[in-house]
C-alpha atoms as a PDB file:
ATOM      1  CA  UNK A   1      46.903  -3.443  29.685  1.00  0.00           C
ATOM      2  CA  UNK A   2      50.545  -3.327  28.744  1.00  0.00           C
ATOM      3  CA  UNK A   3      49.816  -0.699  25.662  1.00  0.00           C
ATOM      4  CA  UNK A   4      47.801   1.436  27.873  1.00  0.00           C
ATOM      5  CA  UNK A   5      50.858   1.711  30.321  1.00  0.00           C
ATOM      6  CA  UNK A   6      52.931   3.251  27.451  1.00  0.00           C
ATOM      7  CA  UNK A   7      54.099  -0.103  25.962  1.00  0.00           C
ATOM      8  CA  UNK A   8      54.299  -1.502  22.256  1.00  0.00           C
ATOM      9  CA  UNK A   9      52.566  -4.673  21.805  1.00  0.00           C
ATOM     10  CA  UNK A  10      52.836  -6.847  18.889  1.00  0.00           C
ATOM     11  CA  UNK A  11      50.599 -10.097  18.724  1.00  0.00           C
ATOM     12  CA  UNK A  12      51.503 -12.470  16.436  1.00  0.00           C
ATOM     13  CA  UNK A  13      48.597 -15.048  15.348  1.00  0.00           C
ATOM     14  CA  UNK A  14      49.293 -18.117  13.729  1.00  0.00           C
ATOM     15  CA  UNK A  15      46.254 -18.515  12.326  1.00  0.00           C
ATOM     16  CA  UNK A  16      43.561 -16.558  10.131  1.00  0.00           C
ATOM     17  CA  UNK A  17      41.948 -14.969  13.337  1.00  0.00           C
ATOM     18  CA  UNK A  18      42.079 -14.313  16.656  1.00  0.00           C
ATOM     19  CA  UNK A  19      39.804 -16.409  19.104  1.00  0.00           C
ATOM     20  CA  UNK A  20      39.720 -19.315  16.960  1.00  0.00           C
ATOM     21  CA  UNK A  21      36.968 -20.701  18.555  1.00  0.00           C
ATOM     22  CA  UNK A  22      34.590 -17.502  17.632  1.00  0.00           C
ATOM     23  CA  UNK A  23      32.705 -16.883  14.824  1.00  0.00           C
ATOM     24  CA  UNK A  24      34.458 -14.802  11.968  1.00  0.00           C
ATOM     25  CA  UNK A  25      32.676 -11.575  12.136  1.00  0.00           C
ATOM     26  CA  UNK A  26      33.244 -11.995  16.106  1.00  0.00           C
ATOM     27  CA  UNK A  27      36.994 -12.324  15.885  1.00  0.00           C
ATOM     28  CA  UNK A  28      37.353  -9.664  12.642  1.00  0.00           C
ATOM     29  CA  UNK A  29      35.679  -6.923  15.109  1.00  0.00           C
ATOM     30  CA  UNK A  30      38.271  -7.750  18.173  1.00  0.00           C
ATOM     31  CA  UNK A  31      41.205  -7.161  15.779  1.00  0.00           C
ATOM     32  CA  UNK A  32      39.879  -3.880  14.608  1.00  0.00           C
ATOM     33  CA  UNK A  33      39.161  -2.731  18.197  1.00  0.00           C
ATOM     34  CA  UNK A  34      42.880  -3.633  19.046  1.00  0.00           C
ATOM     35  CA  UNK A  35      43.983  -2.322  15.656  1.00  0.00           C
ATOM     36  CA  UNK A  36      42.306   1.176  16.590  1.00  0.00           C
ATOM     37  CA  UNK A  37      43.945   0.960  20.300  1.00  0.00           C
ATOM     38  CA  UNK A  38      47.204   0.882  18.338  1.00  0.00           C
ATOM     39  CA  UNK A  39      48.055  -2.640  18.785  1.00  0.00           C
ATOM     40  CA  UNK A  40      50.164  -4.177  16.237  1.00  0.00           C
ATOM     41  CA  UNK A  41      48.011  -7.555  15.454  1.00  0.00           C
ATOM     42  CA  UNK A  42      49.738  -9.775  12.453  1.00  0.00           C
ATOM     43  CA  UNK A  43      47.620 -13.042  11.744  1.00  0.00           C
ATOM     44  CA  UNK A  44      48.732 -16.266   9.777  1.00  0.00           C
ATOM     45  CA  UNK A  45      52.106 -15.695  11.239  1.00  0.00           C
ATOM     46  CA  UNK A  46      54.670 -17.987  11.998  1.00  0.00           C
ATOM     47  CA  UNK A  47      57.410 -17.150  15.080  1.00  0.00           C
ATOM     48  CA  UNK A  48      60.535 -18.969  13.424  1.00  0.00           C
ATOM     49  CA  UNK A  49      63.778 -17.639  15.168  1.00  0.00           C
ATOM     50  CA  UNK A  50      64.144 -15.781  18.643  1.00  0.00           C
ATOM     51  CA  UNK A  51      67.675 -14.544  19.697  1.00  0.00           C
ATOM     52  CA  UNK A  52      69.192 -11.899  21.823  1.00  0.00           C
ATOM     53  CA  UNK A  53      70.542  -8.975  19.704  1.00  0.00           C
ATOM     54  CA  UNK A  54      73.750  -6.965  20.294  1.00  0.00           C
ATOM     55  CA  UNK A  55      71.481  -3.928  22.082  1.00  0.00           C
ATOM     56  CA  UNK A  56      70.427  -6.679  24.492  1.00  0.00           C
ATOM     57  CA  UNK A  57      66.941  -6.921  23.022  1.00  0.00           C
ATOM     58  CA  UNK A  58      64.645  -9.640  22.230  1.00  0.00           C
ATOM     59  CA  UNK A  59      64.327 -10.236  18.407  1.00  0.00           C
ATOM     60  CA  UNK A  60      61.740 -12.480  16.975  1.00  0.00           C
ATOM     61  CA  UNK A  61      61.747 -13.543  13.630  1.00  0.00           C
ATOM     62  CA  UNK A  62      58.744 -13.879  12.303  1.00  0.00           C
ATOM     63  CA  UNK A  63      57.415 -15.066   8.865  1.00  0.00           C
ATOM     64  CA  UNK A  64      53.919 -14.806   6.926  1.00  0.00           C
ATOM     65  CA  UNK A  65      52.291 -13.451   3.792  1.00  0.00           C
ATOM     66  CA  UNK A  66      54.351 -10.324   3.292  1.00  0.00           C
ATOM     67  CA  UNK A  67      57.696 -12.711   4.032  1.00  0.00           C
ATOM     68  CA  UNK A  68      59.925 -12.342   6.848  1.00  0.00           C
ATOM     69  CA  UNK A  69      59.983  -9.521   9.431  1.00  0.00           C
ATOM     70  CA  UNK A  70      61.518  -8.915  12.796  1.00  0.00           C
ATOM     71  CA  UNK A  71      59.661  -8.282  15.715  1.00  0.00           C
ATOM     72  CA  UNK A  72      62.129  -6.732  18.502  1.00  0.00           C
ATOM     73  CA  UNK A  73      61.070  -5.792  22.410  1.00  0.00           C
ATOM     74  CA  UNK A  74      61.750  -6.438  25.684  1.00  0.00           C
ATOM     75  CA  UNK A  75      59.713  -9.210  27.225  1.00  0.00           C
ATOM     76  CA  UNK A  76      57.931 -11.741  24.932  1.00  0.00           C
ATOM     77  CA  UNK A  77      55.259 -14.151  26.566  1.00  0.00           C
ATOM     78  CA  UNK A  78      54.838 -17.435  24.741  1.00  0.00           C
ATOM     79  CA  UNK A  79      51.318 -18.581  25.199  1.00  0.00           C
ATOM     80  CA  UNK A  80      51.159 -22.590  24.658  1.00  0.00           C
ATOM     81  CA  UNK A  81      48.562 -23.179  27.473  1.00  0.00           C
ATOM     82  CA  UNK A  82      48.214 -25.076  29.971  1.00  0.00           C
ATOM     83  CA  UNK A  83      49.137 -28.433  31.523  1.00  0.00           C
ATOM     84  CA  UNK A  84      47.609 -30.083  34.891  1.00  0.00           C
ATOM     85  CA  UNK A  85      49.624 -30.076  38.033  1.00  0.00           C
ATOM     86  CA  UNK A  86      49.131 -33.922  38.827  1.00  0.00           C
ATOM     87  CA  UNK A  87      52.350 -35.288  38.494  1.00  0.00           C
ATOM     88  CA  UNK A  88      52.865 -35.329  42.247  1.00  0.00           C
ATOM     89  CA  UNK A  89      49.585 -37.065  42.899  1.00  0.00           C
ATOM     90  CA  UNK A  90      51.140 -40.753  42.416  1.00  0.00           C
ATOM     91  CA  UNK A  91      47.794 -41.558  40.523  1.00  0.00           C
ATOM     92  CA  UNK A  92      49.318 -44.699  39.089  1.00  0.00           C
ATOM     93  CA  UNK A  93      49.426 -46.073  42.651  1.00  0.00           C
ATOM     94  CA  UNK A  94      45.517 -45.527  42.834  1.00  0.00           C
ATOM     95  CA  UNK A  95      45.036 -46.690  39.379  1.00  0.00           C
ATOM     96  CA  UNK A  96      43.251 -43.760  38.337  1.00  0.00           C
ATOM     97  CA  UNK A  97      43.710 -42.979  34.544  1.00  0.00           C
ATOM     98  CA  UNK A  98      44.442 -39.620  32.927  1.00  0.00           C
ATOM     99  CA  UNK A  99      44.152 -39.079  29.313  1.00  0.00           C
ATOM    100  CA  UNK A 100      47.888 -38.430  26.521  1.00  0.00           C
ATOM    101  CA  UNK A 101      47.804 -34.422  27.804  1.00  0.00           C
ATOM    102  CA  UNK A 102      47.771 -35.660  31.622  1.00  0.00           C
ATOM    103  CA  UNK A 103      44.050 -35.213  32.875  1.00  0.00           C
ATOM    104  CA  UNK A 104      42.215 -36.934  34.623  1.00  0.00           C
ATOM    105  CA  UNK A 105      39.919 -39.152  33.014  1.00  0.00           C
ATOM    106  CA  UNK A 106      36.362 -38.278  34.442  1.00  0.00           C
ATOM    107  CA  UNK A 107      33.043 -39.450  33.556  1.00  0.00           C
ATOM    108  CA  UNK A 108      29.662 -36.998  33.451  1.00  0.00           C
ATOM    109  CA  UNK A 109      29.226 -36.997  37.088  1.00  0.00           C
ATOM    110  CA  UNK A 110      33.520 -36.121  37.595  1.00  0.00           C
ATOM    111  CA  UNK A 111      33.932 -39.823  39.039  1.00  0.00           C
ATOM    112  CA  UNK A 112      37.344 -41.272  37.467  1.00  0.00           C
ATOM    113  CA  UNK A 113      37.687 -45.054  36.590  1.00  0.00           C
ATOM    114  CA  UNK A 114      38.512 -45.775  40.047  1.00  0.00           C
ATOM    115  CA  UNK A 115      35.231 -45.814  42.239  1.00  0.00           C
ATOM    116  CA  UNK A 116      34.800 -43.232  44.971  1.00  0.00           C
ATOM    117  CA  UNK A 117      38.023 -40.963  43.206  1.00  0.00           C
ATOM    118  CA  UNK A 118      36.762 -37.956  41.838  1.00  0.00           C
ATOM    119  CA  UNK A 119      38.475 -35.144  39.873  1.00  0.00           C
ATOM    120  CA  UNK A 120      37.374 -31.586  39.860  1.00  0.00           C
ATOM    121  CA  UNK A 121      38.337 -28.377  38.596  1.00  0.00           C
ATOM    122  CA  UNK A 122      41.278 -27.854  36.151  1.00  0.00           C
ATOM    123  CA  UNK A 123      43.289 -30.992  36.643  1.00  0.00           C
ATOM    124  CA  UNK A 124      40.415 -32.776  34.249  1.00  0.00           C
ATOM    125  CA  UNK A 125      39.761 -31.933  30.341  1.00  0.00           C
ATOM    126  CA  UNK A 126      37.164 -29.209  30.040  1.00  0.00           C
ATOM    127  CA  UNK A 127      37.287 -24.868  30.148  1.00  0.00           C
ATOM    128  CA  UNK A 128      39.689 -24.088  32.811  1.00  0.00           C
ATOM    129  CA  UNK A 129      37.401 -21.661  34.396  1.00  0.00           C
ATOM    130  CA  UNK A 130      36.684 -20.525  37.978  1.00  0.00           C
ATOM    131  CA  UNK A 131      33.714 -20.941  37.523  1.00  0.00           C
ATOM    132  CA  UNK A 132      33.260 -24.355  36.058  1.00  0.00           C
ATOM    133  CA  UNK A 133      35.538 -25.724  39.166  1.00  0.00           C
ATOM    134  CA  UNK A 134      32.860 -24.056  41.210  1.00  0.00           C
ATOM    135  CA  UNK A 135      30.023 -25.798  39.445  1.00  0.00           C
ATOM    136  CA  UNK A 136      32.350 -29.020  39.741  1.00  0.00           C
ATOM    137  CA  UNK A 137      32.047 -28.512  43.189  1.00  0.00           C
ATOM    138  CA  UNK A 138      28.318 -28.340  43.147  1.00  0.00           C
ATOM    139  CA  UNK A 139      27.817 -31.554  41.502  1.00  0.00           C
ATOM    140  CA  UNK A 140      30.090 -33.197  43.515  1.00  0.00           C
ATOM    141  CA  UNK A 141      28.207 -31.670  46.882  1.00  0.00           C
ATOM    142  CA  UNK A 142      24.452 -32.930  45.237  1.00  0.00           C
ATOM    143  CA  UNK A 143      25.794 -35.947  44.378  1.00  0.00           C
ATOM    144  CA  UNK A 144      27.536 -37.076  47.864  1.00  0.00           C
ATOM    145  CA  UNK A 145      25.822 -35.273  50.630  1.00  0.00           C
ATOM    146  CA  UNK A 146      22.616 -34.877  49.206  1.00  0.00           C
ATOM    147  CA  UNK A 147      21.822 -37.991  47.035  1.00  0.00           C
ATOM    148  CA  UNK A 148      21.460 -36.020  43.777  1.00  0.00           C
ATOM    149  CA  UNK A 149      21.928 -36.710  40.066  1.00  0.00           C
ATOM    150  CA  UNK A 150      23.936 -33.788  38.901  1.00  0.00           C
ATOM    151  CA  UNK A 151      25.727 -33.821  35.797  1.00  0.00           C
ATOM    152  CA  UNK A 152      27.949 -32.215  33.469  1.00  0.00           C
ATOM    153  CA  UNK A 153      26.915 -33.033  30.144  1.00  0.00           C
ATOM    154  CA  UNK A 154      24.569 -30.152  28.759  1.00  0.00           C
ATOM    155  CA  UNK A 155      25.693 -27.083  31.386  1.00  0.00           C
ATOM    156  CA  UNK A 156      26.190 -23.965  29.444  1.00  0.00           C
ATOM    157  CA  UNK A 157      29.627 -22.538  29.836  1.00  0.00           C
ATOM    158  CA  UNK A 158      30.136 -19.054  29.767  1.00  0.00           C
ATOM    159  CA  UNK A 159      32.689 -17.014  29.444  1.00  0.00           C
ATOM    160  CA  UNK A 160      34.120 -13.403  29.185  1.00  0.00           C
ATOM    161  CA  UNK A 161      36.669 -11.892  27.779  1.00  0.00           C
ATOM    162  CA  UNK A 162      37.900  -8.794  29.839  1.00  0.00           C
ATOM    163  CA  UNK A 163      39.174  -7.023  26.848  1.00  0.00           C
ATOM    164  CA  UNK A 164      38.038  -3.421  26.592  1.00  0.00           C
ATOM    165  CA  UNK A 165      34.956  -3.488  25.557  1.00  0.00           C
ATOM    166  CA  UNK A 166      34.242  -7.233  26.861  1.00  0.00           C
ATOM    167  CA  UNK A 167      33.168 -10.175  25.047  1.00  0.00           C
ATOM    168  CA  UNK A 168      30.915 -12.354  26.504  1.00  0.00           C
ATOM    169  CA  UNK A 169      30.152 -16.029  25.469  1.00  0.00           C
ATOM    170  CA  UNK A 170      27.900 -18.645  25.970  1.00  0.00           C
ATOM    171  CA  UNK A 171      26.094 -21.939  24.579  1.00  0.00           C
ATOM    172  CA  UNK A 172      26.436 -22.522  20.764  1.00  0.00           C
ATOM    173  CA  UNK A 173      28.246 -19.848  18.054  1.00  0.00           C
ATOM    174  CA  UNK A 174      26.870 -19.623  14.488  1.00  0.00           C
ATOM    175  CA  UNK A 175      29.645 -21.324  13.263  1.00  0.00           C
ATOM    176  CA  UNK A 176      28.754 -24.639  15.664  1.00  0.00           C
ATOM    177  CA  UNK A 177      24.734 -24.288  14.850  1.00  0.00           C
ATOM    178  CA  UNK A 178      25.416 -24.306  11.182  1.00  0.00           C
ATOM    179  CA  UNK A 179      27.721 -27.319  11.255  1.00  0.00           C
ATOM    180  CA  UNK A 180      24.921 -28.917  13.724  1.00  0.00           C
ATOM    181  CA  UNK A 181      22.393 -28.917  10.530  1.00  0.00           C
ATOM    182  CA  UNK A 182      20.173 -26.763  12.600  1.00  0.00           C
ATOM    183  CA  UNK A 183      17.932 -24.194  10.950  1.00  0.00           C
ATOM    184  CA  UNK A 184      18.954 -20.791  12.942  1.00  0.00           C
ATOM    185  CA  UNK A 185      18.257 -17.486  13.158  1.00  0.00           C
ATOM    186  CA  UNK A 186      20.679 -14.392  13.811  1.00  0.00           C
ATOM    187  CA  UNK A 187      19.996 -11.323  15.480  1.00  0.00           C
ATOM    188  CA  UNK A 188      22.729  -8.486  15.347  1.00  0.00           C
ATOM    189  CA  UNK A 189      22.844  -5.073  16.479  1.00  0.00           C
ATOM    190  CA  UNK A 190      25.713  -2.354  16.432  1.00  0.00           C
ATOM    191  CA  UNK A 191      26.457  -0.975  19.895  1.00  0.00           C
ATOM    192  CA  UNK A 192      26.077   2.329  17.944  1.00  0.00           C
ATOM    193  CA  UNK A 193      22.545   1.793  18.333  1.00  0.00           C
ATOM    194  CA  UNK A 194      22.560   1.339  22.283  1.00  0.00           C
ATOM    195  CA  UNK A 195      21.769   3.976  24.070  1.00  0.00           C
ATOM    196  CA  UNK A 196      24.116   3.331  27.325  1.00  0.00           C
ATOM    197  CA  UNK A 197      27.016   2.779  25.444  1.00  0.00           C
ATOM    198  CA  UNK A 198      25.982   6.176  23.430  1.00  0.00           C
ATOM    199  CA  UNK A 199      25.619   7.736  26.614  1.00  0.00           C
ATOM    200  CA  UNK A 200      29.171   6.608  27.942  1.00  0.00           C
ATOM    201  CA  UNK A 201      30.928   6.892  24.488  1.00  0.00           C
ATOM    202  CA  UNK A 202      32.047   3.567  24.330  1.00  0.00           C
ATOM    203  CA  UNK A 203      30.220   2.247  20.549  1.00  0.00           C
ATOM    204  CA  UNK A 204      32.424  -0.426  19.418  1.00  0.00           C
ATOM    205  CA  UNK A 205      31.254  -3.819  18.864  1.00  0.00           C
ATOM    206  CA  UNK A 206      27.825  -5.242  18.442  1.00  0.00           C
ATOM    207  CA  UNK A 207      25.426  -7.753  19.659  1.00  0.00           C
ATOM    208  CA  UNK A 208      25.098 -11.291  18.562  1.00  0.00           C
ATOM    209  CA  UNK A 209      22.339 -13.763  18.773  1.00  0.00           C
ATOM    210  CA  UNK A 210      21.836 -17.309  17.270  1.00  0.00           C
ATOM    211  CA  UNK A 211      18.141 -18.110  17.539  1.00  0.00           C
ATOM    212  CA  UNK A 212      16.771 -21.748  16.992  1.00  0.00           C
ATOM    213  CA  UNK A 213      13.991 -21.079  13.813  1.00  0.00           C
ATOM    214  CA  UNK A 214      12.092 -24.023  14.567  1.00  0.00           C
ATOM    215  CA  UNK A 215      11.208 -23.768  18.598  1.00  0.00           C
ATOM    216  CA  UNK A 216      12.344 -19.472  19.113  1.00  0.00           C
ATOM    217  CA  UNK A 217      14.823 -20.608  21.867  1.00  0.00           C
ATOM    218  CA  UNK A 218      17.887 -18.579  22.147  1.00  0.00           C
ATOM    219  CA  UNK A 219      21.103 -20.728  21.250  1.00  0.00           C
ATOM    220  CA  UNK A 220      24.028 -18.398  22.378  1.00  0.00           C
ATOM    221  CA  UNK A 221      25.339 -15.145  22.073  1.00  0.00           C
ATOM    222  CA  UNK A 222      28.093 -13.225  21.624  1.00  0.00           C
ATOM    223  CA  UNK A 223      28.273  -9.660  23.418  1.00  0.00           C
ATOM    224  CA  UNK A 224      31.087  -7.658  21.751  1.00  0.00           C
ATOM    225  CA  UNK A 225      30.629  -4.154  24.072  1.00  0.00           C
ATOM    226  CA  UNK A 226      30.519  -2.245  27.219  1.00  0.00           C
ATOM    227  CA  UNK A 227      30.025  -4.712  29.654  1.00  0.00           C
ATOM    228  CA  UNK A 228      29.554  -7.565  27.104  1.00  0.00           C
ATOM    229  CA  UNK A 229      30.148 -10.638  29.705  1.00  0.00           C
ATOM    230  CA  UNK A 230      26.851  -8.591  32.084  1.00  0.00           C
ATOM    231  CA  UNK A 231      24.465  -8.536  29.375  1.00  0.00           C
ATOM    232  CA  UNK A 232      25.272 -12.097  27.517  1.00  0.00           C
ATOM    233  CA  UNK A 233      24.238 -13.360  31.352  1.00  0.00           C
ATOM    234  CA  UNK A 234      20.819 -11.767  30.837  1.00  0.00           C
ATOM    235  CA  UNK A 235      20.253 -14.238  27.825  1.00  0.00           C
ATOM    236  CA  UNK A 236      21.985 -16.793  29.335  1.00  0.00           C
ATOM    237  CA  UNK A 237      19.558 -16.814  32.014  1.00  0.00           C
ATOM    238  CA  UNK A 238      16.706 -16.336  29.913  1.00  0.00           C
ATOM    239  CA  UNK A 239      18.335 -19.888  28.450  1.00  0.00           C
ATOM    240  CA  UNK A 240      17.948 -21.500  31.234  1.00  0.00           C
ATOM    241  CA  UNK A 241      14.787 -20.753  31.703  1.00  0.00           C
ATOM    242  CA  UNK A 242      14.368 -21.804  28.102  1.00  0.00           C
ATOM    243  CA  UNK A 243      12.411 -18.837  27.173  1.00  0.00           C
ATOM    244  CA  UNK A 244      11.783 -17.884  23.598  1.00  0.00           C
ATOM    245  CA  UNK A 245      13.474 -15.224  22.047  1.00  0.00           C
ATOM    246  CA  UNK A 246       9.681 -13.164  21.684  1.00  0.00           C
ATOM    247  CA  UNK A 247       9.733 -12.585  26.001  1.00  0.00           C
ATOM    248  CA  UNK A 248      12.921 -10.500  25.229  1.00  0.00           C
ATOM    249  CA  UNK A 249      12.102  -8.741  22.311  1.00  0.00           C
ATOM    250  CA  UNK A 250       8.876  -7.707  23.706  1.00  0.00           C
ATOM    251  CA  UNK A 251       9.794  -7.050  27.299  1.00  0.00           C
ATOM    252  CA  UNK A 252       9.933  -3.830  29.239  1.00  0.00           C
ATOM    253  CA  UNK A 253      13.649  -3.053  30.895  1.00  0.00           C
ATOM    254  CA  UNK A 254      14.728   0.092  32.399  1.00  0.00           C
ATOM    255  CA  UNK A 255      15.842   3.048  30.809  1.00  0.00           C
ATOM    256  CA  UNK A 256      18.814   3.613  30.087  1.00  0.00           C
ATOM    257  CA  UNK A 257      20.748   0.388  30.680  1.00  0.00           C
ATOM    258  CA  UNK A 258      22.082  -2.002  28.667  1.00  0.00           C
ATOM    259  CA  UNK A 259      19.447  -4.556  29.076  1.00  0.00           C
ATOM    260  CA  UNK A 260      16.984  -2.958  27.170  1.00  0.00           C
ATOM    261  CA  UNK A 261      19.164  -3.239  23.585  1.00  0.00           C
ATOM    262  CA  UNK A 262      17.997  -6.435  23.840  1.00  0.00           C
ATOM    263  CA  UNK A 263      14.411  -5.373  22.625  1.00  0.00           C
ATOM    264  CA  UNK A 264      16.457  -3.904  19.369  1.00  0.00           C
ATOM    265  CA  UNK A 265      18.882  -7.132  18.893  1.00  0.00           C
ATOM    266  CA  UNK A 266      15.512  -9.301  18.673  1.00  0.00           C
ATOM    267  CA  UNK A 267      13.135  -6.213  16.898  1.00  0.00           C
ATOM    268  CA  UNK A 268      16.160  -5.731  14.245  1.00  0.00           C
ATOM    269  CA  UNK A 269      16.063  -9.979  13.331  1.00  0.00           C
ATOM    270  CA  UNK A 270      12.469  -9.869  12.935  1.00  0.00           C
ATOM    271  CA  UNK A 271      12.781  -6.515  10.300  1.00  0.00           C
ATOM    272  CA  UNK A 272      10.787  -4.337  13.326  1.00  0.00           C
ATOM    273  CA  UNK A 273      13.427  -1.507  12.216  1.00  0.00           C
ATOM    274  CA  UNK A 274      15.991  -0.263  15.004  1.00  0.00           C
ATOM    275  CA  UNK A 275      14.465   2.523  17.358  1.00  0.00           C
ATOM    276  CA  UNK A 276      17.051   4.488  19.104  1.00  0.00           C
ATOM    277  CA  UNK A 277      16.006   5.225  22.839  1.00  0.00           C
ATOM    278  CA  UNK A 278      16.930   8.671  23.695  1.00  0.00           C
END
């Protein structure tokens, strides 16, 4: 946002990619998308030094494989995370115990150690998202006022990065699925072979699928592309409803959107060749 309103933006990376938590390929295509928007991107480098110079600037010093540089601008944004706002809730009075970062302790259905005390949202350990306090909420409202069973354990959490073009996330990466001993599958398919984003000129990125080779169900995605978090909810609801990968490749979607790559992503893992929809 800040390079597109004329600014110069350096990121500096400490460690061999960006989004850590991605798969390789994944984070290797988001730092030549913000390489190409002219973002200065430096990875396995190590902030050392910041000072004021005589010109009133901020001057980093950073070091990394090509030695030491300086970075100079004039606003830098430190991003360590963040911590939960509890320390005015006098939890020790309750007895209710939070963990060495300061979250709540919570158990699968949010209920802390103390009985009837319940945490939800970002003040326990989990994704701080919007929409995983909402879903808190949800299991707290089926558990209370309607006698339900809800739990945490085994929601899928999805995510989206509102980069330009998006990245959307959800269940497991290949990365995890390998390390799980699981026998996978991966589908992948350039958004140079989508039609939409030919049509609106916007090709960079691709489509990722992990694919369970045993049982066909889909394990996660990653959508790198035009409106990447919109179409990784089309598998993630196809996920859900534990379908197998075949009831995408093989179904009809309109023409053109972006739903109907999906045929391709599948066709293209199973060596059914790429067909370009004009």
């Amino acid at each position: 946002m800040f390079h597109r309103y004329g600014s110069q933006v350096t990121i500096i990376e400490r460690g061999e990619q960006l989004l850590t938590r991605e798969d390789s390929d994944v984070a290797e295509e988001v730092y030549k998308i913000l390489r190409e928007d002219g973002i200065d991107v430096r990875l396995k480098a190590r902030a050392s030094r910041v000072e004021t110079n005589e010109q009133g600037q901020i001057q980093l010093t950073v070091s990394g494989d090509g030695g030491e540089a300086t970075v100079k601008g004039s606003h830098l944004l430190i991003a360590t995370g963040r911590r939960p706002n509890a320390d005015h809730l006098n939890l020790d009075a309750a007895g209710v115990e939070m963990d060495e970062k300061g979250y709540v302790k919570v158990n699968e259905q949010l209920e802390t150690n103390v009985p009837g005390i319940y945490a939800i949202g970002d003040i326990k350990p989990g994704p701080a998202f919007t929409h995983i306090s909402y879903d808190d909420f949800r299991i707290i409202q089926a558990n209370l006022l309607q006698n339900g069973n809800a739990r945490i354990d085994g929601r899928p959490v999805p995510y989206t990065i509102f980069m330009d073009p998006q990245l959307g996330r959800v269940g497991l990466t290949e990365k995890e699925a390998r390390a799980q001993g699981r026998s996978i599958r991966v589908a992948k398919l350039p958004m140079a072979y989508v039609a939409k984003a030919i049509e609106f000129g916007e090709t960079r990125g691709f489509m990722k699928a992990i694919v369970d080779a045993d049982t066909n169900q889909i394990l996660g995605c990653a959508i790198l592309g035009m409106e990447g978090g919109e179409v990784m909810t089309v598998l993630q609801v196809a996920m859900m409803g534990k379908l197998p990968y075949t009831v995408i490749r093989d179904g009809i979607f309109a023409h053109p959107t972006l739903a109907e790559s999906l045929n391709n992503l599948f066709m293209a893992m199973d060596g059914q060749g790429l067909h370009e929809k004009k």
